[in-house]
PDB file of N, CA and C in Angstrom:
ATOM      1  N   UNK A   1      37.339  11.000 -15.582  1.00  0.00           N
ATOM      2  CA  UNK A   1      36.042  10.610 -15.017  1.00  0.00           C
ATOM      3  C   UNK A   1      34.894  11.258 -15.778  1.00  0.00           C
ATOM      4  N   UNK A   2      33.895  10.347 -15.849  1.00  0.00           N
ATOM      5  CA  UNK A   2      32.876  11.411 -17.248  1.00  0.00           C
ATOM      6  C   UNK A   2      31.840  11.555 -15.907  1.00  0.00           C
ATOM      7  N   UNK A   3      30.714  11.899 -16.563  1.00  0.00           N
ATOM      8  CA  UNK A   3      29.733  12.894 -15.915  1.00  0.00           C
ATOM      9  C   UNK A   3      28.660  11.702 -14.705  1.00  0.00           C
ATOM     10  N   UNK A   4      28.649  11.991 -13.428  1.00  0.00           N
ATOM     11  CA  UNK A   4      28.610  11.112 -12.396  1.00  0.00           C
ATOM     12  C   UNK A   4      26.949  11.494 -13.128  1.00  0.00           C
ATOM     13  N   UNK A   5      26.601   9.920 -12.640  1.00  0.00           N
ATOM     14  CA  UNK A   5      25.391   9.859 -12.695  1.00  0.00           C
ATOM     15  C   UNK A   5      24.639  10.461 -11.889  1.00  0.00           C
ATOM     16  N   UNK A   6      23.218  11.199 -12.004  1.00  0.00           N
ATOM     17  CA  UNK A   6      22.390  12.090 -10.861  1.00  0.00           C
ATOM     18  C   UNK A   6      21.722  10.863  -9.860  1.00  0.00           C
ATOM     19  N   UNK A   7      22.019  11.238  -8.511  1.00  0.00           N
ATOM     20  CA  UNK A   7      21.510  10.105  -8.057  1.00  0.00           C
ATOM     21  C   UNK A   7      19.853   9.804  -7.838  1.00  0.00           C
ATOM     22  N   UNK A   8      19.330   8.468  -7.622  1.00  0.00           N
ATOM     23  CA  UNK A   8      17.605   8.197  -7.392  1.00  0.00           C
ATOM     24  C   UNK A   8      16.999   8.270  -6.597  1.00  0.00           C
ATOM     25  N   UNK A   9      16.318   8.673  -6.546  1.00  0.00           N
ATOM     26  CA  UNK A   9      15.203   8.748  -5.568  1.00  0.00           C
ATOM     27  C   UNK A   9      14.002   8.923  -5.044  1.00  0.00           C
ATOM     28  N   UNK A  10      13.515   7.432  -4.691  1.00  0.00           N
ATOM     29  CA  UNK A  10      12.512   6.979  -4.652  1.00  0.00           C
ATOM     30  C   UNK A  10      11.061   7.784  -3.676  1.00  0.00           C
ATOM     31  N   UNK A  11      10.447   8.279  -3.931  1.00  0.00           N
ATOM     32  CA  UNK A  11       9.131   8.762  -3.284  1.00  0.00           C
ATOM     33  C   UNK A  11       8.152   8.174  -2.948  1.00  0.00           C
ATOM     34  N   UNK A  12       7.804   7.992  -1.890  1.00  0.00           N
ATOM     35  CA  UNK A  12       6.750   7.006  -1.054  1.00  0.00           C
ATOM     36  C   UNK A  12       5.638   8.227  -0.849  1.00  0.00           C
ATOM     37  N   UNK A  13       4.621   8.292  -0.819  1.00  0.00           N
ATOM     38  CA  UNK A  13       3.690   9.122  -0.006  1.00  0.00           C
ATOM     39  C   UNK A  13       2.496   9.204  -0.595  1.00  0.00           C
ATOM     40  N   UNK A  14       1.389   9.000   0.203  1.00  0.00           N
ATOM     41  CA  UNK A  14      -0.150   8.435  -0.290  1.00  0.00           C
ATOM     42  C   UNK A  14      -0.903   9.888  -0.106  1.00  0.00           C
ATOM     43  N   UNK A  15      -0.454  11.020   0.439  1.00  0.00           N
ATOM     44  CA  UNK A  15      -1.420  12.262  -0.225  1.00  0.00           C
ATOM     45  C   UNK A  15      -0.905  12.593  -1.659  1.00  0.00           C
ATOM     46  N   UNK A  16      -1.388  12.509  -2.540  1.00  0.00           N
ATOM     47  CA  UNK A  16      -0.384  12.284  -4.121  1.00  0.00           C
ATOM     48  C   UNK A  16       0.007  14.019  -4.599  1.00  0.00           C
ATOM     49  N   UNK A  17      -1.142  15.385  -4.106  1.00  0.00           N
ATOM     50  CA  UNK A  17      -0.289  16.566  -4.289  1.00  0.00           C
ATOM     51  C   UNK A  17       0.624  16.653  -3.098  1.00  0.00           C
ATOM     52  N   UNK A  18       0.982  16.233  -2.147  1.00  0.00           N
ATOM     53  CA  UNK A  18       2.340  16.127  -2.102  1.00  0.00           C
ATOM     54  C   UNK A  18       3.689  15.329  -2.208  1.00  0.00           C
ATOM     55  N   UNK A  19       2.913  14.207  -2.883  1.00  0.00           N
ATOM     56  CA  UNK A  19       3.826  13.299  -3.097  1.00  0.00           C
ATOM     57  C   UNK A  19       4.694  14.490  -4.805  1.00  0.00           C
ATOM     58  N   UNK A  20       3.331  14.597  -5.342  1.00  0.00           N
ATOM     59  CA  UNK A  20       4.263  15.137  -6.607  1.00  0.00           C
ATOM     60  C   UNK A  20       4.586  16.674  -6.679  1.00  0.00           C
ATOM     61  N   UNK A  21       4.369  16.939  -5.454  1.00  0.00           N
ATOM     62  CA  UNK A  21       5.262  19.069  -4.658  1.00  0.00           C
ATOM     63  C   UNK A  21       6.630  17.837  -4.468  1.00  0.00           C
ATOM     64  N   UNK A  22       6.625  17.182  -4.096  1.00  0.00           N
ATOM     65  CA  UNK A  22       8.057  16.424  -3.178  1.00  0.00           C
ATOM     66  C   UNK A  22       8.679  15.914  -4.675  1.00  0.00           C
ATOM     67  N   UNK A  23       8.476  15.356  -5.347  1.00  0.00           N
ATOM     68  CA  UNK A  23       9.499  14.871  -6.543  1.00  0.00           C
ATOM     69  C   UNK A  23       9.436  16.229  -8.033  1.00  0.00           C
ATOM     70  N   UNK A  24       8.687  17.099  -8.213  1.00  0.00           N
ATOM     71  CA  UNK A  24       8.877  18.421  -8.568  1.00  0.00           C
ATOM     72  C   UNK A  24      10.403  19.069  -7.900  1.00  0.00           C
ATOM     73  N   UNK A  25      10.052  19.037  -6.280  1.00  0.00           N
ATOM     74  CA  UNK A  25      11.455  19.503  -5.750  1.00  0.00           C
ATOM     75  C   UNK A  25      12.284  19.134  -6.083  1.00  0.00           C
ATOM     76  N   UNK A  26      11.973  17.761  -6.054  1.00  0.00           N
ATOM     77  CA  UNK A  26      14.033  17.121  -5.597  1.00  0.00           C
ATOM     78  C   UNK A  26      13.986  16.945  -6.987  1.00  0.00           C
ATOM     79  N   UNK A  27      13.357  16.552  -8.296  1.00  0.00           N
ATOM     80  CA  UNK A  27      13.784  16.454  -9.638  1.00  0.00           C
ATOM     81  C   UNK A  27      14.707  18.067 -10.219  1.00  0.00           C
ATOM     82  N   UNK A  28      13.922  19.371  -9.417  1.00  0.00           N
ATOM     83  CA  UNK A  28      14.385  20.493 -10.066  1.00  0.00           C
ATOM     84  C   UNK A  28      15.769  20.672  -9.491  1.00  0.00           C
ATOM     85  N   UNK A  29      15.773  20.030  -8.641  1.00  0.00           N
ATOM     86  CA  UNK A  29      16.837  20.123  -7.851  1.00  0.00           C
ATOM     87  C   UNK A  29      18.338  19.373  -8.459  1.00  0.00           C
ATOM     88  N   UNK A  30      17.665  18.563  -9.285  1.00  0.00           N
ATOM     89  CA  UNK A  30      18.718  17.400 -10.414  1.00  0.00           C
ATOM     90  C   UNK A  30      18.684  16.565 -10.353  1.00  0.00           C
ATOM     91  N   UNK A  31      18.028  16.133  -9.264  1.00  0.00           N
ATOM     92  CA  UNK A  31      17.978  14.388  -9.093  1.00  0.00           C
ATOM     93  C   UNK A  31      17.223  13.770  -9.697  1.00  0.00           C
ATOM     94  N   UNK A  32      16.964  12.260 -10.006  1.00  0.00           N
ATOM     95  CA  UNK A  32      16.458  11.445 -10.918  1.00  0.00           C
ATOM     96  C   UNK A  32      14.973  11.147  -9.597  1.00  0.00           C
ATOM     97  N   UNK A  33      14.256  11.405  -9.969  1.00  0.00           N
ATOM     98  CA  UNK A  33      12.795  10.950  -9.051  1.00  0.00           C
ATOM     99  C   UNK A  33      12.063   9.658  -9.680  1.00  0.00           C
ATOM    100  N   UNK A  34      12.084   8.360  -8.693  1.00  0.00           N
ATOM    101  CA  UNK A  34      11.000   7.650  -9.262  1.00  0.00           C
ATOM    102  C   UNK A  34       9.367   8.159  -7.904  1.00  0.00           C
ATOM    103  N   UNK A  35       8.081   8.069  -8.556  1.00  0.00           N
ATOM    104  CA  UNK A  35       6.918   8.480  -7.798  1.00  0.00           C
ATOM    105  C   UNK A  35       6.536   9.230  -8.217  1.00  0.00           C
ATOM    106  N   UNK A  36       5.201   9.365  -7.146  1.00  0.00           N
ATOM    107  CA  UNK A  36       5.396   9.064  -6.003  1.00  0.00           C
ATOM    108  C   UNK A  36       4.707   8.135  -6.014  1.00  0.00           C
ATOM    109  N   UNK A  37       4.652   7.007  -5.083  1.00  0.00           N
ATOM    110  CA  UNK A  37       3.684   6.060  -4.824  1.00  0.00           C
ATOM    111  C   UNK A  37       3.757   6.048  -3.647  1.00  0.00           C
ATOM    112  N   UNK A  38       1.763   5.414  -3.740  1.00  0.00           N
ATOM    113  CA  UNK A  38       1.086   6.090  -2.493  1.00  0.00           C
ATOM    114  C   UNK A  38       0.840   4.511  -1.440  1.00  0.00           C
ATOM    115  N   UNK A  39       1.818   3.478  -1.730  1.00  0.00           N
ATOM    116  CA  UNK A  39       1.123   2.760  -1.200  1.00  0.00           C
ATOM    117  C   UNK A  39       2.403   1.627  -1.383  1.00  0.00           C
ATOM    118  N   UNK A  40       2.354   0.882   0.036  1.00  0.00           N
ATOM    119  CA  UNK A  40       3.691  -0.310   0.299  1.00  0.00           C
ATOM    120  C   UNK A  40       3.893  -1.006  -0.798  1.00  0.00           C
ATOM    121  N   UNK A  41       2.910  -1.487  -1.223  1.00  0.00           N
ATOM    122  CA  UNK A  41       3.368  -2.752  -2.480  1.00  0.00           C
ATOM    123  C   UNK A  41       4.066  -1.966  -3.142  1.00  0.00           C
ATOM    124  N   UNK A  42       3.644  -0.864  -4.000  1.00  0.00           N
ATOM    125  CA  UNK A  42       3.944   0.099  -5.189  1.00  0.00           C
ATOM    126  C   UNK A  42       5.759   0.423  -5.280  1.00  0.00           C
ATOM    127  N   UNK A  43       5.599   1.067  -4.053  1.00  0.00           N
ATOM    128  CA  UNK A  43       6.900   1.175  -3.143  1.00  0.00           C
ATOM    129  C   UNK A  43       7.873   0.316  -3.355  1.00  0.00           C
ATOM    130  N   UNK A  44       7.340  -1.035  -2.774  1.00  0.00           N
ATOM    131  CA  UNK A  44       8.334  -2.037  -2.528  1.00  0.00           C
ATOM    132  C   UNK A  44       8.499  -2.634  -3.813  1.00  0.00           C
ATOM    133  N   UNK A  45       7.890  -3.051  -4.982  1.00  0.00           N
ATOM    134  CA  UNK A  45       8.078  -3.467  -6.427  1.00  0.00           C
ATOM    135  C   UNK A  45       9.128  -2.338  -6.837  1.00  0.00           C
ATOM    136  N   UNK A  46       9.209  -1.018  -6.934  1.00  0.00           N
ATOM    137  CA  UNK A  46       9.752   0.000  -7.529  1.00  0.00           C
ATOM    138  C   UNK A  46      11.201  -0.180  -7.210  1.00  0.00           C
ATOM    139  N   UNK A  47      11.291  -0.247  -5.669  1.00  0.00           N
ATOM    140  CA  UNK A  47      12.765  -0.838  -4.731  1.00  0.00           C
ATOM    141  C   UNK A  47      13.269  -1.765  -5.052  1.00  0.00           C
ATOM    142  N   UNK A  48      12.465  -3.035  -5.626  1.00  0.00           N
ATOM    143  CA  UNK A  48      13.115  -4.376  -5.939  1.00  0.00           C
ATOM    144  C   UNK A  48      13.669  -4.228  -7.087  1.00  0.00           C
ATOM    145  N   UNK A  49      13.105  -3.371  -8.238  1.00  0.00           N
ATOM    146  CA  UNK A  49      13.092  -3.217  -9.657  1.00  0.00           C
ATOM    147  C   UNK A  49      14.723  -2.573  -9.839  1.00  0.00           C
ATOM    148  N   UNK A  50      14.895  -1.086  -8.841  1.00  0.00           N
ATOM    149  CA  UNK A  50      15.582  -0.188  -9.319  1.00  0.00           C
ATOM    150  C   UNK A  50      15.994   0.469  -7.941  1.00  0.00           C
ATOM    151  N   UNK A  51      17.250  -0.060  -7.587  1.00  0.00           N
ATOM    152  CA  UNK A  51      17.411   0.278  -6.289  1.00  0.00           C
ATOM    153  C   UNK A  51      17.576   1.695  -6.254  1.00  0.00           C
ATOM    154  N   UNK A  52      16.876   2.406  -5.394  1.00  0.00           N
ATOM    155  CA  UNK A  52      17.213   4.340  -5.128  1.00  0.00           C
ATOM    156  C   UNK A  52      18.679   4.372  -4.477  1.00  0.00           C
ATOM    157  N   UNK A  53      18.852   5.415  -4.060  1.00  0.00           N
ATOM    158  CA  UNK A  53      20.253   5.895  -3.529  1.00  0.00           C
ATOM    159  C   UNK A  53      19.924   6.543  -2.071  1.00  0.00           C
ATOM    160  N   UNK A  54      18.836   7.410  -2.442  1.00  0.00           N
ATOM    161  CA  UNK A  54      17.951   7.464  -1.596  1.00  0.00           C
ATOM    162  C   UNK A  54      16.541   7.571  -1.829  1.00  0.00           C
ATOM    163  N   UNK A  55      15.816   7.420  -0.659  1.00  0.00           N
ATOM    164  CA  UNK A  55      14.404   7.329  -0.317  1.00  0.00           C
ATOM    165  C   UNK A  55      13.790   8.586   0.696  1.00  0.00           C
ATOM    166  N   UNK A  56      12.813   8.628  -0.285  1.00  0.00           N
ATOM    167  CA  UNK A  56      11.906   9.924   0.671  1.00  0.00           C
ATOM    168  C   UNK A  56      10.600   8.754   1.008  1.00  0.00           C
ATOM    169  N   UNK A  57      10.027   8.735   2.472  1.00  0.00           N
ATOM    170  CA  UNK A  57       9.416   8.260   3.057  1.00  0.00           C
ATOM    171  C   UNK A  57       7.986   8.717   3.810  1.00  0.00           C
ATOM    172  N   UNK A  58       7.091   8.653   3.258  1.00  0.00           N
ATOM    173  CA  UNK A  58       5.832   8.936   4.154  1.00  0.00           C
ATOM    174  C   UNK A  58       5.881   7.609   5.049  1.00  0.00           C
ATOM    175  N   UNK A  59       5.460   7.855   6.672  1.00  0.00           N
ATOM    176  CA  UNK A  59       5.304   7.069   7.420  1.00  0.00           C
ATOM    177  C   UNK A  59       4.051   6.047   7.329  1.00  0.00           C
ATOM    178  N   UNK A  60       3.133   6.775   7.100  1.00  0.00           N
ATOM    179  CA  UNK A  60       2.092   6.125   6.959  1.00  0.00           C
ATOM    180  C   UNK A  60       1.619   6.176   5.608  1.00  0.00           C
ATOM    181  N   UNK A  61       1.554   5.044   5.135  1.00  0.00           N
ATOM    182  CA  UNK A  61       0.865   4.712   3.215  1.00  0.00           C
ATOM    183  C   UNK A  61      -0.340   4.051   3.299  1.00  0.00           C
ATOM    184  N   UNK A  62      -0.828   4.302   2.264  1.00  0.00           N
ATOM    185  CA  UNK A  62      -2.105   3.701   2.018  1.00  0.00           C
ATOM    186  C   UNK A  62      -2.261   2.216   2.461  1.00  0.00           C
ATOM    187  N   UNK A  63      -1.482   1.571   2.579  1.00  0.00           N
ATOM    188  CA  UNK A  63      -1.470   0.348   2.780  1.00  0.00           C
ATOM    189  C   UNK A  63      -0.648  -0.021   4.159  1.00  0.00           C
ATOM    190  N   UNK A  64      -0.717   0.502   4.812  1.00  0.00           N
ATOM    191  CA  UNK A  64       0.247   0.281   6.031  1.00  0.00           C
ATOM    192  C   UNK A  64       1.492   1.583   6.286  1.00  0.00           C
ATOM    193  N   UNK A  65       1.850   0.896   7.233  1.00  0.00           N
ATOM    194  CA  UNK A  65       3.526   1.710   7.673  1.00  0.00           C
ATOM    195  C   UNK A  65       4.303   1.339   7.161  1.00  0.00           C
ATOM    196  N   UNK A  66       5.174   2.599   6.883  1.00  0.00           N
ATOM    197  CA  UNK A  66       6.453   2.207   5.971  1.00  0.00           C
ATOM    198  C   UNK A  66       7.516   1.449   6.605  1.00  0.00           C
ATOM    199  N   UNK A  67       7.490   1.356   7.481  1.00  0.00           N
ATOM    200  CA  UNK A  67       8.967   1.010   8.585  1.00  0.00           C
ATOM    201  C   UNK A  67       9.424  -0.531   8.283  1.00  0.00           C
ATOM    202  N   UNK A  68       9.124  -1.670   7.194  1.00  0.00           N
ATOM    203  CA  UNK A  68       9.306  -2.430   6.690  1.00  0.00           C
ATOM    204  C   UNK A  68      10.476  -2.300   5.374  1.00  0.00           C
ATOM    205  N   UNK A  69       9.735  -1.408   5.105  1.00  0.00           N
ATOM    206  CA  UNK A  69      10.493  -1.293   3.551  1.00  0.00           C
ATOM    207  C   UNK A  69      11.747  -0.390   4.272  1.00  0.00           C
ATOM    208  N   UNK A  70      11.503   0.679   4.989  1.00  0.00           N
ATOM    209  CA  UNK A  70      12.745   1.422   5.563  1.00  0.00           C
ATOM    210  C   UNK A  70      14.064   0.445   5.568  1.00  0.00           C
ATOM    211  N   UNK A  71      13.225  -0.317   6.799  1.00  0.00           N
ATOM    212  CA  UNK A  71      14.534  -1.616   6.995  1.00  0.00           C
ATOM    213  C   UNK A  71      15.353  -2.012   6.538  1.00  0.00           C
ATOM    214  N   UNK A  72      14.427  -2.739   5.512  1.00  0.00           N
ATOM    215  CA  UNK A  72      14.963  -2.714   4.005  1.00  0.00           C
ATOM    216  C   UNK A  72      15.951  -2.351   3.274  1.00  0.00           C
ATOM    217  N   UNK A  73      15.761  -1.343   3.240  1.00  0.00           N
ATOM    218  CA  UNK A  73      16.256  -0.237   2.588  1.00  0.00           C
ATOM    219  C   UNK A  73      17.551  -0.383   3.341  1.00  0.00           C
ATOM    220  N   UNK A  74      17.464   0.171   4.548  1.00  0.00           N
ATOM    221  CA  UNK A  74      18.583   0.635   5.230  1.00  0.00           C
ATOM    222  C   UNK A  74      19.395   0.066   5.512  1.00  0.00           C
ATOM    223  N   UNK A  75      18.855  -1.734   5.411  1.00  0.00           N
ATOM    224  CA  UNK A  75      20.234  -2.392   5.449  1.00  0.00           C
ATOM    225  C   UNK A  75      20.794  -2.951   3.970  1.00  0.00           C
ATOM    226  N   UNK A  76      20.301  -2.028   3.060  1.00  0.00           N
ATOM    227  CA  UNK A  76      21.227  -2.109   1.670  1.00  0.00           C
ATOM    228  C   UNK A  76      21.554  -0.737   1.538  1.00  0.00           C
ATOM    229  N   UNK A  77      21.667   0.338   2.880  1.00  0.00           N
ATOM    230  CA  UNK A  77      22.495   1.220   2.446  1.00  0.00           C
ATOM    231  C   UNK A  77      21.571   2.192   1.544  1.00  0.00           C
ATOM    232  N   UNK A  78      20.763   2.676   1.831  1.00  0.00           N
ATOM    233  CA  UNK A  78      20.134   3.315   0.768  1.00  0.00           C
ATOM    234  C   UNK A  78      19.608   4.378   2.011  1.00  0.00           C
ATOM    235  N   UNK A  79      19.877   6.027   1.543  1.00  0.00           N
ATOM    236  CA  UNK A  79      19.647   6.382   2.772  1.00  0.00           C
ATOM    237  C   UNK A  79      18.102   7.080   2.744  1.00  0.00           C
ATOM    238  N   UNK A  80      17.896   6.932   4.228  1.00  0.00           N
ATOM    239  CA  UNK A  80      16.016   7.030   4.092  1.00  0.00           C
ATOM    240  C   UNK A  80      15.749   8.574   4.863  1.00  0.00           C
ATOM    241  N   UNK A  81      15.012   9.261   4.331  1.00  0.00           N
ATOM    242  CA  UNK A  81      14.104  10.198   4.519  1.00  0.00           C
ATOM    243  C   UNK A  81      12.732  10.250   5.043  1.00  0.00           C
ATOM    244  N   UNK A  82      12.523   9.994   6.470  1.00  0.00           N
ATOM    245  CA  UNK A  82      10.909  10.054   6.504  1.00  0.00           C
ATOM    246  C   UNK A  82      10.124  11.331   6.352  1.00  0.00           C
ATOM    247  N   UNK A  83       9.282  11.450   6.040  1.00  0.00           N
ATOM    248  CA  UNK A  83       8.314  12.034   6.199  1.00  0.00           C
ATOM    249  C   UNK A  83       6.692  12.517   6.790  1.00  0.00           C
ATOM    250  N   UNK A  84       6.533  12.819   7.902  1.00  0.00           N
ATOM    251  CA  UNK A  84       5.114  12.458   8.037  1.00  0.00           C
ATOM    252  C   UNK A  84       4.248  13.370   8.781  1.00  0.00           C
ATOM    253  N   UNK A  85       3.179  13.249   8.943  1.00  0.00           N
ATOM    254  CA  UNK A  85       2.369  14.472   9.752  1.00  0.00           C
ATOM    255  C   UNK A  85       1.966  14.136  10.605  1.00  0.00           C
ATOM    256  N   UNK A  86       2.165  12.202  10.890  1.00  0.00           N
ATOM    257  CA  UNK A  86       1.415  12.066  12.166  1.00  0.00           C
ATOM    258  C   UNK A  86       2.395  11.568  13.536  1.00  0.00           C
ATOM    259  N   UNK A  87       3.383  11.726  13.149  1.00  0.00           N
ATOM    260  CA  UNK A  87       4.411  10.747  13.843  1.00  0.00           C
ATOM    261  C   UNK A  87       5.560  11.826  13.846  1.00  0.00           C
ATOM    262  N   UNK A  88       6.021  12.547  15.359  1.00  0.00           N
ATOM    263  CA  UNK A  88       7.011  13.244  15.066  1.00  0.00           C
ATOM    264  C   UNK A  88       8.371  12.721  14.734  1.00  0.00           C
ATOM    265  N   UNK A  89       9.352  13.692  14.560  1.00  0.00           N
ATOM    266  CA  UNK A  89      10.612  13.126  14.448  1.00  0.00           C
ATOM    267  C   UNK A  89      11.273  12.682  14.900  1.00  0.00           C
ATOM    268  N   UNK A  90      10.882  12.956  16.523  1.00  0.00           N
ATOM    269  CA  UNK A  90      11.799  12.719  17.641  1.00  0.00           C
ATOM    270  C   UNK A  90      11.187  10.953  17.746  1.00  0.00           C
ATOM    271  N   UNK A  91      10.012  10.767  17.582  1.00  0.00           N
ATOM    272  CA  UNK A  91       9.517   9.435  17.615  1.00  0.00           C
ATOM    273  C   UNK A  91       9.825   8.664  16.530  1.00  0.00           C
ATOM    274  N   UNK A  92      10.651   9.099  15.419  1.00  0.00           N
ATOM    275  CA  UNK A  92      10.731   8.419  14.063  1.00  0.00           C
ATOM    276  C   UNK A  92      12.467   8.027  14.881  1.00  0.00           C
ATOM    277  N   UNK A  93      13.183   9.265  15.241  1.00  0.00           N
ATOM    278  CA  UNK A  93      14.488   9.127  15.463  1.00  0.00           C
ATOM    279  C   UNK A  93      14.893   8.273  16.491  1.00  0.00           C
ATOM    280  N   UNK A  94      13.595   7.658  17.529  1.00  0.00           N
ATOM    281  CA  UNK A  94      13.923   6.566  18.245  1.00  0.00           C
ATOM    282  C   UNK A  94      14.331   5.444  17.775  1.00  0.00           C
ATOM    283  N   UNK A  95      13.135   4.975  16.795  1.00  0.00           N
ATOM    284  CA  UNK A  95      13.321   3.681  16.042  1.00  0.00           C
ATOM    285  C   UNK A  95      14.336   3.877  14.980  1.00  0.00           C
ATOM    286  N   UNK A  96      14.797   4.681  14.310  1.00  0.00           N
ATOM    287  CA  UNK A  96      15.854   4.744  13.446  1.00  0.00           C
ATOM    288  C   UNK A  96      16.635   6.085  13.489  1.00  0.00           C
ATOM    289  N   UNK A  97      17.478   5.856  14.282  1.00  0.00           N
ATOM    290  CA  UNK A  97      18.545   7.212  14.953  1.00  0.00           C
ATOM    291  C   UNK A  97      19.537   7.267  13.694  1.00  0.00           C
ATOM    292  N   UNK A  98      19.792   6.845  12.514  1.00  0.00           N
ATOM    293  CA  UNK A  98      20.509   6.765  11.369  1.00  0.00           C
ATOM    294  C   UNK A  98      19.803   7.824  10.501  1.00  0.00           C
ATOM    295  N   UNK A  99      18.116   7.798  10.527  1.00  0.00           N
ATOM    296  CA  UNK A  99      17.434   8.072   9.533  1.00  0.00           C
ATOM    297  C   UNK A  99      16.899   9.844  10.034  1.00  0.00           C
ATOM    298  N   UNK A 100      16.628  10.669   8.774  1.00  0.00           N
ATOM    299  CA  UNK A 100      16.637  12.029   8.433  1.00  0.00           C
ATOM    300  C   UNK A 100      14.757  11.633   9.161  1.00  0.00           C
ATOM    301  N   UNK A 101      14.385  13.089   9.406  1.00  0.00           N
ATOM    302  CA  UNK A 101      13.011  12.902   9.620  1.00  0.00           C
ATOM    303  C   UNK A 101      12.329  13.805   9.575  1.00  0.00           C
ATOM    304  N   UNK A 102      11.124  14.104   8.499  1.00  0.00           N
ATOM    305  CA  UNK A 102      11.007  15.677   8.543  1.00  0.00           C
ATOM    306  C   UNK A 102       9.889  15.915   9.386  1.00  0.00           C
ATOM    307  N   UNK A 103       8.813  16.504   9.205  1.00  0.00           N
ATOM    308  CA  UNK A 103       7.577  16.653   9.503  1.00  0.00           C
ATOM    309  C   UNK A 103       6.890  17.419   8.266  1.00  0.00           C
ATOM    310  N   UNK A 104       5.447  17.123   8.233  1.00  0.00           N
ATOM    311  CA  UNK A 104       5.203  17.935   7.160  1.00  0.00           C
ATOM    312  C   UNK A 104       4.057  18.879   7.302  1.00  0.00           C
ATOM    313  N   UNK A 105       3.961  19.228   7.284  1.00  0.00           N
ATOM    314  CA  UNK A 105       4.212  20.011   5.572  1.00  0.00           C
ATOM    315  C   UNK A 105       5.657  20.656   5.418  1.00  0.00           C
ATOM    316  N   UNK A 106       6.482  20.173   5.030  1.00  0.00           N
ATOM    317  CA  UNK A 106       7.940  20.536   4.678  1.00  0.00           C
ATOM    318  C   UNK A 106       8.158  21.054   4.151  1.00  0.00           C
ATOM    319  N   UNK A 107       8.569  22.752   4.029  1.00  0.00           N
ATOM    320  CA  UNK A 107       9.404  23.533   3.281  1.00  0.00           C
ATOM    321  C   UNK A 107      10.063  22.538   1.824  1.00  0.00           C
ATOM    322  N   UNK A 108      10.076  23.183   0.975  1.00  0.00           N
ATOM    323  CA  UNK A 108      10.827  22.507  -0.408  1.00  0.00           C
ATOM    324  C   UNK A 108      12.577  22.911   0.376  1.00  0.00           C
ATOM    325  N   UNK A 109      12.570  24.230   0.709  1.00  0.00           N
ATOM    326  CA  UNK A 109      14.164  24.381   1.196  1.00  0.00           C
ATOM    327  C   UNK A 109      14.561  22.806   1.677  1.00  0.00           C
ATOM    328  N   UNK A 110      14.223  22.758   3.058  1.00  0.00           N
ATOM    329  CA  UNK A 110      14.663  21.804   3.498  1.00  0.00           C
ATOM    330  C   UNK A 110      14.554  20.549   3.110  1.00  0.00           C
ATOM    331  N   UNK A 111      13.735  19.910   2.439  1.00  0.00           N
ATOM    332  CA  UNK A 111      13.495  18.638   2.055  1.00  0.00           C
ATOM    333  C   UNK A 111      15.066  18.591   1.244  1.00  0.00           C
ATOM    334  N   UNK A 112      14.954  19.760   0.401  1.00  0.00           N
ATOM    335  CA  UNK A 112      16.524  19.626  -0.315  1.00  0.00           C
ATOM    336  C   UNK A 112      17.873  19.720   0.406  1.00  0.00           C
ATOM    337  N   UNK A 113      17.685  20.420   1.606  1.00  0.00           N
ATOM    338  CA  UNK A 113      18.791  20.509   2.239  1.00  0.00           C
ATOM    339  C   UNK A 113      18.908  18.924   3.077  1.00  0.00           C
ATOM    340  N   UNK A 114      17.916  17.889   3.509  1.00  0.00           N
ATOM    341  CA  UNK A 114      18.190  16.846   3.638  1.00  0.00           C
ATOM    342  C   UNK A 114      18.513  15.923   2.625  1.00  0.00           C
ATOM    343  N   UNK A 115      17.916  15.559   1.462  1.00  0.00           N
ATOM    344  CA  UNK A 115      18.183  14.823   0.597  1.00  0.00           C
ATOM    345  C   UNK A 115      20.155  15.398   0.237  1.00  0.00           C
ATOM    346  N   UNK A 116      20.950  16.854   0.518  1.00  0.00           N
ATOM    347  CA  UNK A 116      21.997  16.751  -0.055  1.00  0.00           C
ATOM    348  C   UNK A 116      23.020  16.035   1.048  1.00  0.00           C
ATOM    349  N   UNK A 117      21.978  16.564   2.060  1.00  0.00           N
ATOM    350  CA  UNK A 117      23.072  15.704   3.500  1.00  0.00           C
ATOM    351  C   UNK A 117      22.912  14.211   3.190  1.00  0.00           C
ATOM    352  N   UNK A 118      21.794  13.483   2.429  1.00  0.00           N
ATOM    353  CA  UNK A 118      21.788  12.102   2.882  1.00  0.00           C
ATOM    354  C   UNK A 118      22.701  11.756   1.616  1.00  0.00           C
ATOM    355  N   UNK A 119      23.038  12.645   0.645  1.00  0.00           N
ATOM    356  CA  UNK A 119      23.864  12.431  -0.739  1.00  0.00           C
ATOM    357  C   UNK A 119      24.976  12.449   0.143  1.00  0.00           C
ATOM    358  N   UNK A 120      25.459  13.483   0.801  1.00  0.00           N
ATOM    359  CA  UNK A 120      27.192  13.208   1.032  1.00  0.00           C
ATOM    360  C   UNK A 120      27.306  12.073   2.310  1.00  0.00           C
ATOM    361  N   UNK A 121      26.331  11.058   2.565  1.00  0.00           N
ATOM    362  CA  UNK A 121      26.998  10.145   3.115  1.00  0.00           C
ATOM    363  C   UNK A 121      26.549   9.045   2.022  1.00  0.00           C
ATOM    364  N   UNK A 122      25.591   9.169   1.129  1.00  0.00           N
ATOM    365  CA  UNK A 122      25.893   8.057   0.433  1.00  0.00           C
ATOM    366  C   UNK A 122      27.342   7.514  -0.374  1.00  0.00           C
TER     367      UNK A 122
END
């Protein structure tokens, strides 16, 4: 078996210093980062282009709520990460009891310690 590919993952989030504190992390971390983009279309072209493995998610983007593209996402298996400051977790984990949910301002620890949990079920 040769050397597993690092897996992708896509960054959604429209405050852009933390969109790029959030793909700094998870890139140092080894993973392949596309982002961040701050806004649904951006998002959703990037997803169509180059499917992630997983997705880090701001709830709210410049252009709307993410919970479209989540969907999305989630029913091709791609596992999702929200993120957000205005919407707790427990309210993210209603509508999607599958999906990771942080709050932010998020520790770099943990953002990584979710992205490895959402790796060992991918």
């Amino acid at each position: 078996m040769g050397q597993q590919q690092p897996l992708r993952i896509l960054v959604a989030e429209d405050e852009l210093i933390v969109g790029y504190d959030l793909c700094d992390t998870v890139s140092e971390a080894g993973y392949l980062v596309e982002g961040p983009y701050d806004d649904l279309s951006s998002a959703m072209l990037a997803y169509q282009k180059n499917k992630p493995d997983i997705a880090i998610l701001d709830v709210q983007l410049g252009d709307g709520i993410v919970y479209p593209l989540a969907e999305q996402m989630m029913a091709e298996d791609v596992q999702v990460i929200f993120h957000s400051g205005q919407i707790t977790p427990a309210q993210v984990a209603e509508r999607f009891p599958k999906a990771t949910a942080l709050s932010k301002p998020c520790p770099p620890a943990e953002v990584i310690h979710s992205v490895q949990q959402a790796a060992a079920h991918h």
